[in-house]
PDB file of N, CA and C in Angstrom:
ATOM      1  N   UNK A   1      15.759  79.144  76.209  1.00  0.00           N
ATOM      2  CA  UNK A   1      16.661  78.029  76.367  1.00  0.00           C
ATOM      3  C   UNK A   1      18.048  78.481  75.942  1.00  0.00           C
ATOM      4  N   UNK A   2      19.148  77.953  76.976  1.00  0.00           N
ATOM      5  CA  UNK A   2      20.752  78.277  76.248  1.00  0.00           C
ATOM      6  C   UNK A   2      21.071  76.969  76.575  1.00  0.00           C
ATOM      7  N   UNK A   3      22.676  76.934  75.027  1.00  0.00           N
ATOM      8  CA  UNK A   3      22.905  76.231  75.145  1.00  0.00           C
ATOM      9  C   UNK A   3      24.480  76.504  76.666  1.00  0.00           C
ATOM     10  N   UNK A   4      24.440  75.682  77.320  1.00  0.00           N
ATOM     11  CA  UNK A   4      25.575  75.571  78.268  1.00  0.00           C
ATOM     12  C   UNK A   4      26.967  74.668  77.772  1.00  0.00           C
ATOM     13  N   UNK A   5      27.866  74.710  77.653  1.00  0.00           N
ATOM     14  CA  UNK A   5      29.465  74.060  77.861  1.00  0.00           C
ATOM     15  C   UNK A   5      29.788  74.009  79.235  1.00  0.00           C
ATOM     16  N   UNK A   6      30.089  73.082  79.606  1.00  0.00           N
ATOM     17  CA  UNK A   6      30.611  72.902  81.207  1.00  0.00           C
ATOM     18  C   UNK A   6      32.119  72.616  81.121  1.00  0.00           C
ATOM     19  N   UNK A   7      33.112  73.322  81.885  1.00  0.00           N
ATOM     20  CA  UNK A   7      33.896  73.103  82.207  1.00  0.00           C
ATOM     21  C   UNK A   7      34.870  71.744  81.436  1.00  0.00           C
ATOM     22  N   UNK A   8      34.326  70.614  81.551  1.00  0.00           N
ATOM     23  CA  UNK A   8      34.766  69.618  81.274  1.00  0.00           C
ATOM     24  C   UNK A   8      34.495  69.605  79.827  1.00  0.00           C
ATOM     25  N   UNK A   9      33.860  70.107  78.989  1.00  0.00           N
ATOM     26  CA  UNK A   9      33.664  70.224  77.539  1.00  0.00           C
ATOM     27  C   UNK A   9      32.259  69.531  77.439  1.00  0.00           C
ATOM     28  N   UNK A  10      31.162  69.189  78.236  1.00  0.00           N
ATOM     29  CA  UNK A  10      30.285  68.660  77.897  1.00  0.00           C
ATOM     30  C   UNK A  10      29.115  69.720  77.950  1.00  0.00           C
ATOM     31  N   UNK A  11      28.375  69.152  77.202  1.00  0.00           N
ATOM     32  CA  UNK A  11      27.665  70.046  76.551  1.00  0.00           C
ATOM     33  C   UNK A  11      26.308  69.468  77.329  1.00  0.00           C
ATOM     34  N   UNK A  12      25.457  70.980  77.787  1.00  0.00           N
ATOM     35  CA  UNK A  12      24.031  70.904  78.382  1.00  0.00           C
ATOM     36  C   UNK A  12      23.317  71.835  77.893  1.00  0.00           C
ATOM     37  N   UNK A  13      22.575  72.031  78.354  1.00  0.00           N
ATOM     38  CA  UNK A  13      21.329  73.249  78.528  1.00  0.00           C
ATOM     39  C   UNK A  13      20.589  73.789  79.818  1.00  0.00           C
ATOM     40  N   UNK A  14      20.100  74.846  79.532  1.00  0.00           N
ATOM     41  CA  UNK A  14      19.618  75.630  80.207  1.00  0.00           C
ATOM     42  C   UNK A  14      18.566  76.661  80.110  1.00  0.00           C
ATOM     43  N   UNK A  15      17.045  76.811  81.196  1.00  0.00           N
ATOM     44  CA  UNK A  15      16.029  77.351  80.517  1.00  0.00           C
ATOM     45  C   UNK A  15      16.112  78.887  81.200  1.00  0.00           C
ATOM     46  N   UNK A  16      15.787  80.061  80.718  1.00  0.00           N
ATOM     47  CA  UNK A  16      15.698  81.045  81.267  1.00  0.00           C
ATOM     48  C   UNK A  16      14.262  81.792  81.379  1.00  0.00           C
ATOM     49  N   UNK A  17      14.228  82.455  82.424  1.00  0.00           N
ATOM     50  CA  UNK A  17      12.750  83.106  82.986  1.00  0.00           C
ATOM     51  C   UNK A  17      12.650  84.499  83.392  1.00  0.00           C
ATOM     52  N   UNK A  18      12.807  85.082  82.441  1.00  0.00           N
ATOM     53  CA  UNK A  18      12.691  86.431  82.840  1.00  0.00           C
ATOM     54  C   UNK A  18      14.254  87.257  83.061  1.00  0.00           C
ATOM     55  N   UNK A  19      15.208  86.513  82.276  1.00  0.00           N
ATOM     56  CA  UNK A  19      16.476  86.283  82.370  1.00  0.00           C
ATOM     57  C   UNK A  19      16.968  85.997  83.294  1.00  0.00           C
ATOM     58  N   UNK A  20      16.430  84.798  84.141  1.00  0.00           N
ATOM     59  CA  UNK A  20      16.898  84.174  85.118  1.00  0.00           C
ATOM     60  C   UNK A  20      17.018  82.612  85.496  1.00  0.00           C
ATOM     61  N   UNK A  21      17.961  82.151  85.442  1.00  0.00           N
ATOM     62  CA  UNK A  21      17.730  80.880  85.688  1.00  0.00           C
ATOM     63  C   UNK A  21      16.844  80.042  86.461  1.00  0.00           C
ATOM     64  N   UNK A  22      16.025  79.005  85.699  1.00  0.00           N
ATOM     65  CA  UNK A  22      14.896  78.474  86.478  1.00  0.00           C
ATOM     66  C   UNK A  22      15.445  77.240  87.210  1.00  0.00           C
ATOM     67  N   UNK A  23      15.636  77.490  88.178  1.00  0.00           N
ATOM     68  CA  UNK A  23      16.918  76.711  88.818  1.00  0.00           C
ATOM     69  C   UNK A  23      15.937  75.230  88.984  1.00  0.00           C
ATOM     70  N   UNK A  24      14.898  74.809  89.609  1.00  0.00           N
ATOM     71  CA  UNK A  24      14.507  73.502  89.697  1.00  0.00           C
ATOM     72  C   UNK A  24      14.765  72.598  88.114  1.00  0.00           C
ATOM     73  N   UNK A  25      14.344  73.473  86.918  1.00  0.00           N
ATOM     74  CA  UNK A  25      15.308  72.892  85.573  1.00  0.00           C
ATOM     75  C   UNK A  25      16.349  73.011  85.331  1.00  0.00           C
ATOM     76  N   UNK A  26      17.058  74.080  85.799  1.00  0.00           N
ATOM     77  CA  UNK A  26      18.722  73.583  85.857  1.00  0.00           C
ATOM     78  C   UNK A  26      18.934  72.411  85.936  1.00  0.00           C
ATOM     79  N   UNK A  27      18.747  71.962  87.672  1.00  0.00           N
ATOM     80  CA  UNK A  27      18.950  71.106  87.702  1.00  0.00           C
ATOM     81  C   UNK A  27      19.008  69.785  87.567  1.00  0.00           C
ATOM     82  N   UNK A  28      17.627  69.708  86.907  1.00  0.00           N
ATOM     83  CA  UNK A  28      16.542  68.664  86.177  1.00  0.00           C
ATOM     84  C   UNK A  28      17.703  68.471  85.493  1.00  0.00           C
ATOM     85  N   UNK A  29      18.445  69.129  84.494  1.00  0.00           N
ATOM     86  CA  UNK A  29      18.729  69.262  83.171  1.00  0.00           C
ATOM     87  C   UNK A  29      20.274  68.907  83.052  1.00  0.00           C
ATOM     88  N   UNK A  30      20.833  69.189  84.135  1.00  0.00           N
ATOM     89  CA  UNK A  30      22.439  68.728  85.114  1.00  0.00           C
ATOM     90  C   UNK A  30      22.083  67.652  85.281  1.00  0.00           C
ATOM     91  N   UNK A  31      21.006  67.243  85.881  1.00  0.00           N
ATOM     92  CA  UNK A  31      21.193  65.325  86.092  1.00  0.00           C
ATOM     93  C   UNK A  31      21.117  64.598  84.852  1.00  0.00           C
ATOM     94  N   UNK A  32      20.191  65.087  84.025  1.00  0.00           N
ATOM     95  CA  UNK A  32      20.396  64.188  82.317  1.00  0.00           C
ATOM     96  C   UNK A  32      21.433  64.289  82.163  1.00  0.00           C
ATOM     97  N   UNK A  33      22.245  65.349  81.822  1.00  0.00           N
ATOM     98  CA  UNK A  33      23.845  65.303  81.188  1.00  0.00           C
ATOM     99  C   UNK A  33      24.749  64.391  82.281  1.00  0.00           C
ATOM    100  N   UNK A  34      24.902  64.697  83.747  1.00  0.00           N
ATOM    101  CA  UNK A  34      25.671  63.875  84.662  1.00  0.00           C
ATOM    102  C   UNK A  34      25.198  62.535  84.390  1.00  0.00           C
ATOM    103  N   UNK A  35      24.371  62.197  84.033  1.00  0.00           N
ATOM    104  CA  UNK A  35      23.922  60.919  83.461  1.00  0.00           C
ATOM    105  C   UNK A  35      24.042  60.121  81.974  1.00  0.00           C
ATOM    106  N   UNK A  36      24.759  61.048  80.991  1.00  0.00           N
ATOM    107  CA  UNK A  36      25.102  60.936  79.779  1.00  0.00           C
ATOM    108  C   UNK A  36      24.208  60.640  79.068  1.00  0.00           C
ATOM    109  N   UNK A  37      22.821  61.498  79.433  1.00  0.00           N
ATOM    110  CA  UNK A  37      21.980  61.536  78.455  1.00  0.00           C
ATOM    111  C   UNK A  37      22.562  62.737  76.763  1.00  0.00           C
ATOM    112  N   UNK A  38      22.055  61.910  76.091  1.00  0.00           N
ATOM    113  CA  UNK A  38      22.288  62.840  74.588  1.00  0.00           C
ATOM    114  C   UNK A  38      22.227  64.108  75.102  1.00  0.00           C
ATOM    115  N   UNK A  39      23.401  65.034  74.308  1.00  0.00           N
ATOM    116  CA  UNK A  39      23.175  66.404  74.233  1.00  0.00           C
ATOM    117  C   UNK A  39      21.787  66.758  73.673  1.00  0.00           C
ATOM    118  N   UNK A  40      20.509  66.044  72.243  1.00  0.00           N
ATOM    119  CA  UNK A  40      19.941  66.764  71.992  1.00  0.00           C
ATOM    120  C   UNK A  40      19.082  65.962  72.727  1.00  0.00           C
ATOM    121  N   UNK A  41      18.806  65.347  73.798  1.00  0.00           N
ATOM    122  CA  UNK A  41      17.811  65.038  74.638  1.00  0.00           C
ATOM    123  C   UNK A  41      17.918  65.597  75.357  1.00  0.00           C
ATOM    124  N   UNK A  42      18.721  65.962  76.042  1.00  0.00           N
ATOM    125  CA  UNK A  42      18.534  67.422  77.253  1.00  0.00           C
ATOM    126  C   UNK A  42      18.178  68.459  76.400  1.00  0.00           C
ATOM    127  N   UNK A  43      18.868  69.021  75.585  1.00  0.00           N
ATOM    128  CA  UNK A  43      17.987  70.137  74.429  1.00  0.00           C
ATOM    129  C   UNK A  43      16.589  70.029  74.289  1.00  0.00           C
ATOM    130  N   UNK A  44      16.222  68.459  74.158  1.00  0.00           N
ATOM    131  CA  UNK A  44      14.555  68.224  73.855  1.00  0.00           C
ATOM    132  C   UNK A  44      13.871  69.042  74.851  1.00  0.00           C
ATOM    133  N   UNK A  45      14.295  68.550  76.268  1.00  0.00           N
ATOM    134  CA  UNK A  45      13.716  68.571  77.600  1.00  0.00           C
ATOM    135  C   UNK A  45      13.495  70.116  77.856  1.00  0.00           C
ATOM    136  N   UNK A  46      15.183  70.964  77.357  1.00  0.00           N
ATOM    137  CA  UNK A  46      14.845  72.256  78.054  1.00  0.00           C
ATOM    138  C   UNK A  46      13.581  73.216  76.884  1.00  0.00           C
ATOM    139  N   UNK A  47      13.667  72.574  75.627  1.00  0.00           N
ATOM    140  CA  UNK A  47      12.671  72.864  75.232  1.00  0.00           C
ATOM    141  C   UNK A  47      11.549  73.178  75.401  1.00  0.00           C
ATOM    142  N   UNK A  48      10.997  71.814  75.595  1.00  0.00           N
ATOM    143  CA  UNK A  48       9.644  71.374  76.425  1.00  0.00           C
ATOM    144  C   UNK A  48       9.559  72.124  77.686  1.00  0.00           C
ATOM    145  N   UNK A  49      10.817  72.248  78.673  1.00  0.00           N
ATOM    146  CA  UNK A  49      10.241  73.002  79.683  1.00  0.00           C
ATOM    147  C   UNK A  49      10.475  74.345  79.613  1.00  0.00           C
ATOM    148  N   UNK A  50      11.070  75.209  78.696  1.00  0.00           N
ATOM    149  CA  UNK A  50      10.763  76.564  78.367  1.00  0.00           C
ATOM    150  C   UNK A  50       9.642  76.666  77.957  1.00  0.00           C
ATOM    151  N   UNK A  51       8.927  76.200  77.299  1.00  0.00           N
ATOM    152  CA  UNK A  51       7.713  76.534  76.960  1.00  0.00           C
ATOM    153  C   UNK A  51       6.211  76.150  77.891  1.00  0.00           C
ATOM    154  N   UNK A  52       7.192  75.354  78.967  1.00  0.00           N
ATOM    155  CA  UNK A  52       5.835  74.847  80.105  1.00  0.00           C
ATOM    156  C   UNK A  52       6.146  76.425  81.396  1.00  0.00           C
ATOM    157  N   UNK A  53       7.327  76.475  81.148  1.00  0.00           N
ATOM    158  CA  UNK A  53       7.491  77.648  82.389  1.00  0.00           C
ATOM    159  C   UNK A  53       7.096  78.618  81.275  1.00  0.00           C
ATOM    160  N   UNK A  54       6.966  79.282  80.035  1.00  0.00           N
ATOM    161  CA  UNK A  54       6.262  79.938  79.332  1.00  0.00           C
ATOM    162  C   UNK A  54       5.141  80.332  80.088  1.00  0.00           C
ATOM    163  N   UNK A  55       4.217  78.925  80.000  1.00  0.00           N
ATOM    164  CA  UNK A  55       2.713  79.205  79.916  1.00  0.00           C
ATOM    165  C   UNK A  55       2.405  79.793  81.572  1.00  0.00           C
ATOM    166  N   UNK A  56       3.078  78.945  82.546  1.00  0.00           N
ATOM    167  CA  UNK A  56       3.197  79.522  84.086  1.00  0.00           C
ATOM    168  C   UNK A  56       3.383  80.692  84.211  1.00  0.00           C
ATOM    169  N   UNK A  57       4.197  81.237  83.524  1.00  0.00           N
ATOM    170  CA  UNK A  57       4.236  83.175  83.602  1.00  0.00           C
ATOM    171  C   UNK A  57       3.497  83.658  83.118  1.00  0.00           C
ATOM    172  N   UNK A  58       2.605  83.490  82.128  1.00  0.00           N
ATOM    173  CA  UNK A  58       1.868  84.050  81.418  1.00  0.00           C
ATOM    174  C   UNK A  58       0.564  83.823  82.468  1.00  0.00           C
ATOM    175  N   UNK A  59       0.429  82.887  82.954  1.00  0.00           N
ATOM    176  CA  UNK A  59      -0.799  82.687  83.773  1.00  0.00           C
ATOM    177  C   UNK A  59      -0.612  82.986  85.134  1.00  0.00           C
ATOM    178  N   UNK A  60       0.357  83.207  85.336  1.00  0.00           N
ATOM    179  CA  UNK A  60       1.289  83.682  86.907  1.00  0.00           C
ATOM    180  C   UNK A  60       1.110  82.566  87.778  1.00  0.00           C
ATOM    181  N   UNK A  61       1.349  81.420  87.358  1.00  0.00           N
ATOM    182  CA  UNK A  61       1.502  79.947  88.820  1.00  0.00           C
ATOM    183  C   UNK A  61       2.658  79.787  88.728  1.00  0.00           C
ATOM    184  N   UNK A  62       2.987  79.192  89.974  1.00  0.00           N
ATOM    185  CA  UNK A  62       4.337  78.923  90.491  1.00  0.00           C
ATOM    186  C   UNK A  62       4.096  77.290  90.261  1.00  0.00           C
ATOM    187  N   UNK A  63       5.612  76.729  89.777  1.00  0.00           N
ATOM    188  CA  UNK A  63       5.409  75.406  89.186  1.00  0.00           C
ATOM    189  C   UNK A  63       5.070  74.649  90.411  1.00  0.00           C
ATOM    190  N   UNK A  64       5.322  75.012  91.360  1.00  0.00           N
ATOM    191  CA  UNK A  64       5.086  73.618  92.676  1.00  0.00           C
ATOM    192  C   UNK A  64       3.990  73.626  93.532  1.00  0.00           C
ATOM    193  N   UNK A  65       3.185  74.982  92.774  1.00  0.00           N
ATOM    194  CA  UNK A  65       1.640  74.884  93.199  1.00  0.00           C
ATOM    195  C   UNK A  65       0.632  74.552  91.990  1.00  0.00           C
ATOM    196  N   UNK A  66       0.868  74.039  90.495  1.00  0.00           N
ATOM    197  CA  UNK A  66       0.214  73.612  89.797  1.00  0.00           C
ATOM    198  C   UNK A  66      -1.119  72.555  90.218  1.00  0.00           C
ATOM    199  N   UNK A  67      -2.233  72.122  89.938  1.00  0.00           N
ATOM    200  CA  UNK A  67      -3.177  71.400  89.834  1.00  0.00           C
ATOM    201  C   UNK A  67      -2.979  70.289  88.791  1.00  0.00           C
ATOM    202  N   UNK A  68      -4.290  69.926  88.505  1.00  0.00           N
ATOM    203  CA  UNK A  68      -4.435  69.043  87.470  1.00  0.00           C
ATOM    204  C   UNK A  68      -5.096  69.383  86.165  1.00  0.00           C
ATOM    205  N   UNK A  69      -6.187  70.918  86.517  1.00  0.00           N
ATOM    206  CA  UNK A  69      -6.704  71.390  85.500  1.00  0.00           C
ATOM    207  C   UNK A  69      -5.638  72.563  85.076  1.00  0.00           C
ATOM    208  N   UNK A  70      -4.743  72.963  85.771  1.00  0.00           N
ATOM    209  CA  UNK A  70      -3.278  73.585  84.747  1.00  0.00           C
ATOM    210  C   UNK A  70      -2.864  72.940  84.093  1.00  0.00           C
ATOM    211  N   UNK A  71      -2.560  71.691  84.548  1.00  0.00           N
ATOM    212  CA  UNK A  71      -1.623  70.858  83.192  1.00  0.00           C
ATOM    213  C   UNK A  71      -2.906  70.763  82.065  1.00  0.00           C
ATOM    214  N   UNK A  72      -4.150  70.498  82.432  1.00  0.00           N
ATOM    215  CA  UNK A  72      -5.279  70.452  80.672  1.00  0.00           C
ATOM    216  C   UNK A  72      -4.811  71.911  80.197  1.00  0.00           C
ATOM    217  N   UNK A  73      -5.093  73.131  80.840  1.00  0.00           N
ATOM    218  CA  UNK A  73      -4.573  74.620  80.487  1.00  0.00           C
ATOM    219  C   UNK A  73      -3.853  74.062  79.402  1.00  0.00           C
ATOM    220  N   UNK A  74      -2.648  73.392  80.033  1.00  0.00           N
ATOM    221  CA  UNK A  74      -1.023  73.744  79.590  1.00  0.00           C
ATOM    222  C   UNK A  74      -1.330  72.899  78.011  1.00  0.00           C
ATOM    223  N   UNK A  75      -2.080  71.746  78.223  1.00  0.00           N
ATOM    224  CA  UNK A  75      -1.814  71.302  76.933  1.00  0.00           C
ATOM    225  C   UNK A  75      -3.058  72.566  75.699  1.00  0.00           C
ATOM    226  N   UNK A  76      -4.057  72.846  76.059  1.00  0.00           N
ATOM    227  CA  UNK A  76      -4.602  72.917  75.205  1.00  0.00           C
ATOM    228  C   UNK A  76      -3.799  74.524  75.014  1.00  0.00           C
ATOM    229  N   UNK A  77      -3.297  75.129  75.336  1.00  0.00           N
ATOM    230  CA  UNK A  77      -2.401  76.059  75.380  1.00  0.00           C
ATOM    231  C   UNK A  77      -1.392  75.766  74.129  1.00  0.00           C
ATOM    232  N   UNK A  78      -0.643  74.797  74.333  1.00  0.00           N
ATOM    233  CA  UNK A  78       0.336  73.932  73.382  1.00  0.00           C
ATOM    234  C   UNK A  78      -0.217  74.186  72.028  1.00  0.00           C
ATOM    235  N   UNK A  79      -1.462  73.569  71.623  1.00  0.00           N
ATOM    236  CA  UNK A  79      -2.364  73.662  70.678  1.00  0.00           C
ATOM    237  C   UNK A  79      -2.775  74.404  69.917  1.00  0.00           C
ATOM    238  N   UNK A  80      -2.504  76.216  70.641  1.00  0.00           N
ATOM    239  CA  UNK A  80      -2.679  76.816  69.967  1.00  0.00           C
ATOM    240  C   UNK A  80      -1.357  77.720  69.100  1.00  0.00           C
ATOM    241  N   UNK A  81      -1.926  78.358  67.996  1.00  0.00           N
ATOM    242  CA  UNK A  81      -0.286  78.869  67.100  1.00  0.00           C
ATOM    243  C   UNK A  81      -0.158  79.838  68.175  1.00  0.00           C
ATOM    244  N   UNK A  82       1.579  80.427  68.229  1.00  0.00           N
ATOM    245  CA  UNK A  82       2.206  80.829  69.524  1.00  0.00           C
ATOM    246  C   UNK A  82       1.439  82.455  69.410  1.00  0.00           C
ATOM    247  N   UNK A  83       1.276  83.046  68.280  1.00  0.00           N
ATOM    248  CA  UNK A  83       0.045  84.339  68.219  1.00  0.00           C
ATOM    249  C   UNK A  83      -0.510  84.375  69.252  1.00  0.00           C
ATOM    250  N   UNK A  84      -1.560  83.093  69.343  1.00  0.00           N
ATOM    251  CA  UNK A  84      -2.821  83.291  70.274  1.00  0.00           C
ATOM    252  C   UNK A  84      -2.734  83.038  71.682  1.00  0.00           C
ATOM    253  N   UNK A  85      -1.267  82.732  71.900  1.00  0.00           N
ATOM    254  CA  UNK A  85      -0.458  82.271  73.397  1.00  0.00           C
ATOM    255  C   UNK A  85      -1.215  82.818  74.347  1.00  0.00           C
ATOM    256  N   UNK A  86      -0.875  84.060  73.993  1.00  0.00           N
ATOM    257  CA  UNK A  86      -0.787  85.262  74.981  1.00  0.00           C
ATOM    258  C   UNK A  86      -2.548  85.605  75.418  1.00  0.00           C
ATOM    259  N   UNK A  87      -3.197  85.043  75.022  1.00  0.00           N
ATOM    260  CA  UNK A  87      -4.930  84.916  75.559  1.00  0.00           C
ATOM    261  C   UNK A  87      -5.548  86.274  74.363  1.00  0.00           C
ATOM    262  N   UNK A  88      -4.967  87.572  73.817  1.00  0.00           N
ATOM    263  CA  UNK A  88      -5.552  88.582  73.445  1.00  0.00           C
ATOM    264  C   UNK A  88      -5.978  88.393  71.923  1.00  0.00           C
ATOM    265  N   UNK A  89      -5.484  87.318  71.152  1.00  0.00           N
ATOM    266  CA  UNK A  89      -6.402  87.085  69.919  1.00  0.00           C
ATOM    267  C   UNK A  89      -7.222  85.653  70.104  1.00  0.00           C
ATOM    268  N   UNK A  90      -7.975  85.747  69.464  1.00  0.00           N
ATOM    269  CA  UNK A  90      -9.277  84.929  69.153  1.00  0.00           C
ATOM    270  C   UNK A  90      -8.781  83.688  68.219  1.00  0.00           C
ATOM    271  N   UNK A  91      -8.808  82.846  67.975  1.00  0.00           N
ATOM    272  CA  UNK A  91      -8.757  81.706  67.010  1.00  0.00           C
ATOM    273  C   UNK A  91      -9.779  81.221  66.825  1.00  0.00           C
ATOM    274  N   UNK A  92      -9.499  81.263  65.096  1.00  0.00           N
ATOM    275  CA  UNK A  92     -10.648  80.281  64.272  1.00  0.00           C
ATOM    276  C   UNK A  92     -10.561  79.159  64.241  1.00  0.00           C
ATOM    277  N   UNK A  93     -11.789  77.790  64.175  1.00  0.00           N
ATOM    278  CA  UNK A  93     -11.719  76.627  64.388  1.00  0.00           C
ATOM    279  C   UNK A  93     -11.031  76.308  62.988  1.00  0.00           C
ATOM    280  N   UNK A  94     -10.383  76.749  62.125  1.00  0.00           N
ATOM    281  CA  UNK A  94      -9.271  76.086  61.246  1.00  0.00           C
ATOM    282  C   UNK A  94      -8.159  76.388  61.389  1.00  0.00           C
ATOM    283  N   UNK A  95      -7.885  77.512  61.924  1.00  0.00           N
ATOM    284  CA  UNK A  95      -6.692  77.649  62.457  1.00  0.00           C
ATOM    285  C   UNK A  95      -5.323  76.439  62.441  1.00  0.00           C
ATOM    286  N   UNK A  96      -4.624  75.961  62.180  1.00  0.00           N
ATOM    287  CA  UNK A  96      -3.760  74.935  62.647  1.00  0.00           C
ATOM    288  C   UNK A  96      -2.660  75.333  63.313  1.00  0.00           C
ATOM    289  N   UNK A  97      -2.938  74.760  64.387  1.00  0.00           N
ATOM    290  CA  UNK A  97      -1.923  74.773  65.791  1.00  0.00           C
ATOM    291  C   UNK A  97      -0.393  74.743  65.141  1.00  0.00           C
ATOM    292  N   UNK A  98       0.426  75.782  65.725  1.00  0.00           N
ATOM    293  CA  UNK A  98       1.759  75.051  65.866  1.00  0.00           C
ATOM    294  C   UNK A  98       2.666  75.306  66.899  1.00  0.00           C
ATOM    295  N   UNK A  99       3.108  73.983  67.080  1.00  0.00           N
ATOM    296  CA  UNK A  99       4.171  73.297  68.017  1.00  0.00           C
ATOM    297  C   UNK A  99       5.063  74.161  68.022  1.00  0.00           C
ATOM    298  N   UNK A 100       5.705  73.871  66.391  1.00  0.00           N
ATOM    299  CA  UNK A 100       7.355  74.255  66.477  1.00  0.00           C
ATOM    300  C   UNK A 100       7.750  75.263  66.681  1.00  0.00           C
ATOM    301  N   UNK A 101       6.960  76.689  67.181  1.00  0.00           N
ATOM    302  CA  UNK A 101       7.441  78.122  67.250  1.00  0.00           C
ATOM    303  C   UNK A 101       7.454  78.151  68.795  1.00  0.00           C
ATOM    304  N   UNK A 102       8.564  79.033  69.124  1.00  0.00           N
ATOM    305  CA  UNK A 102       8.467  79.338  70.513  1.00  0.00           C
ATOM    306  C   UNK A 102       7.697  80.238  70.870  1.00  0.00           C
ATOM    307  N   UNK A 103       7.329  80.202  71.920  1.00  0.00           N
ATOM    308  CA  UNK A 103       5.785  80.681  73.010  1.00  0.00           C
ATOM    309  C   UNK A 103       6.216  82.336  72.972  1.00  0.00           C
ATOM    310  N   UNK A 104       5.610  83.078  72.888  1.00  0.00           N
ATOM    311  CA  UNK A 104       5.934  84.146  73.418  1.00  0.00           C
ATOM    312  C   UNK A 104       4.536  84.726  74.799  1.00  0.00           C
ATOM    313  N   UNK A 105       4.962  85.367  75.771  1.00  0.00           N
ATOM    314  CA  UNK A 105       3.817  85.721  76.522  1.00  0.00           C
ATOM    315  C   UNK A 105       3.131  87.024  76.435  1.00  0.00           C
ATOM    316  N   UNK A 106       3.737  88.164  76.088  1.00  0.00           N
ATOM    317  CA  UNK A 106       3.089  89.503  76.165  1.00  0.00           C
ATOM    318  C   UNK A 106       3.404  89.760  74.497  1.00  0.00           C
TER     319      UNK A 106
END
């Protein structure tokens, strides 16, 4: 996620993929701000969707061919601490999940 300044001094965000802009959230993320949503509610959003286009690379789907059993993936994915993201360690059933770290894939 970056943070963006636009021209006009307003402040957005932006998610990156492989150091590339994930342009369908760009733009997602241009209409909250053109809409005067909070700066840290678009922040929330590109959050949330850096870490949903996270899990898509890591599993190699393209967001506009997702299912319904990707999005269960995606949450129980969420669930786990960002360590075990990447599928190659094992988790123990005490383990406690966390949210607040960003995803890493490899």
């Amino acid at each position: 996620m970056r943070r963006v300044v636009m021209p006009s001094g307003t402040e957005s965000a932006t998610v990156l993929a492989g150091g590339l802009v994930v342009v369908p959230v760009d733009r997602f993320l241009a209409h909250l701000t053109a809409i005067d949503r909070s700066p840290n509610t678009v922040r929330a959003y590109a959050h949330d969707l850096r870490d949903y286009f996270d899990f898509l690379t890591c599993r190699g789907l393209q967001w506009d061919e997702v299912v319904l059993e990707d999005l269960g993936r995606f949450v129980t994915w969420l669930r786990l601490p960002v360590e075990a993201r990447d599928g190659r360690v094992a988790m123990l059933p005490w383990v406690e999940a966390n949210l607040a770290v960003m995803a890493l894939c490899d």
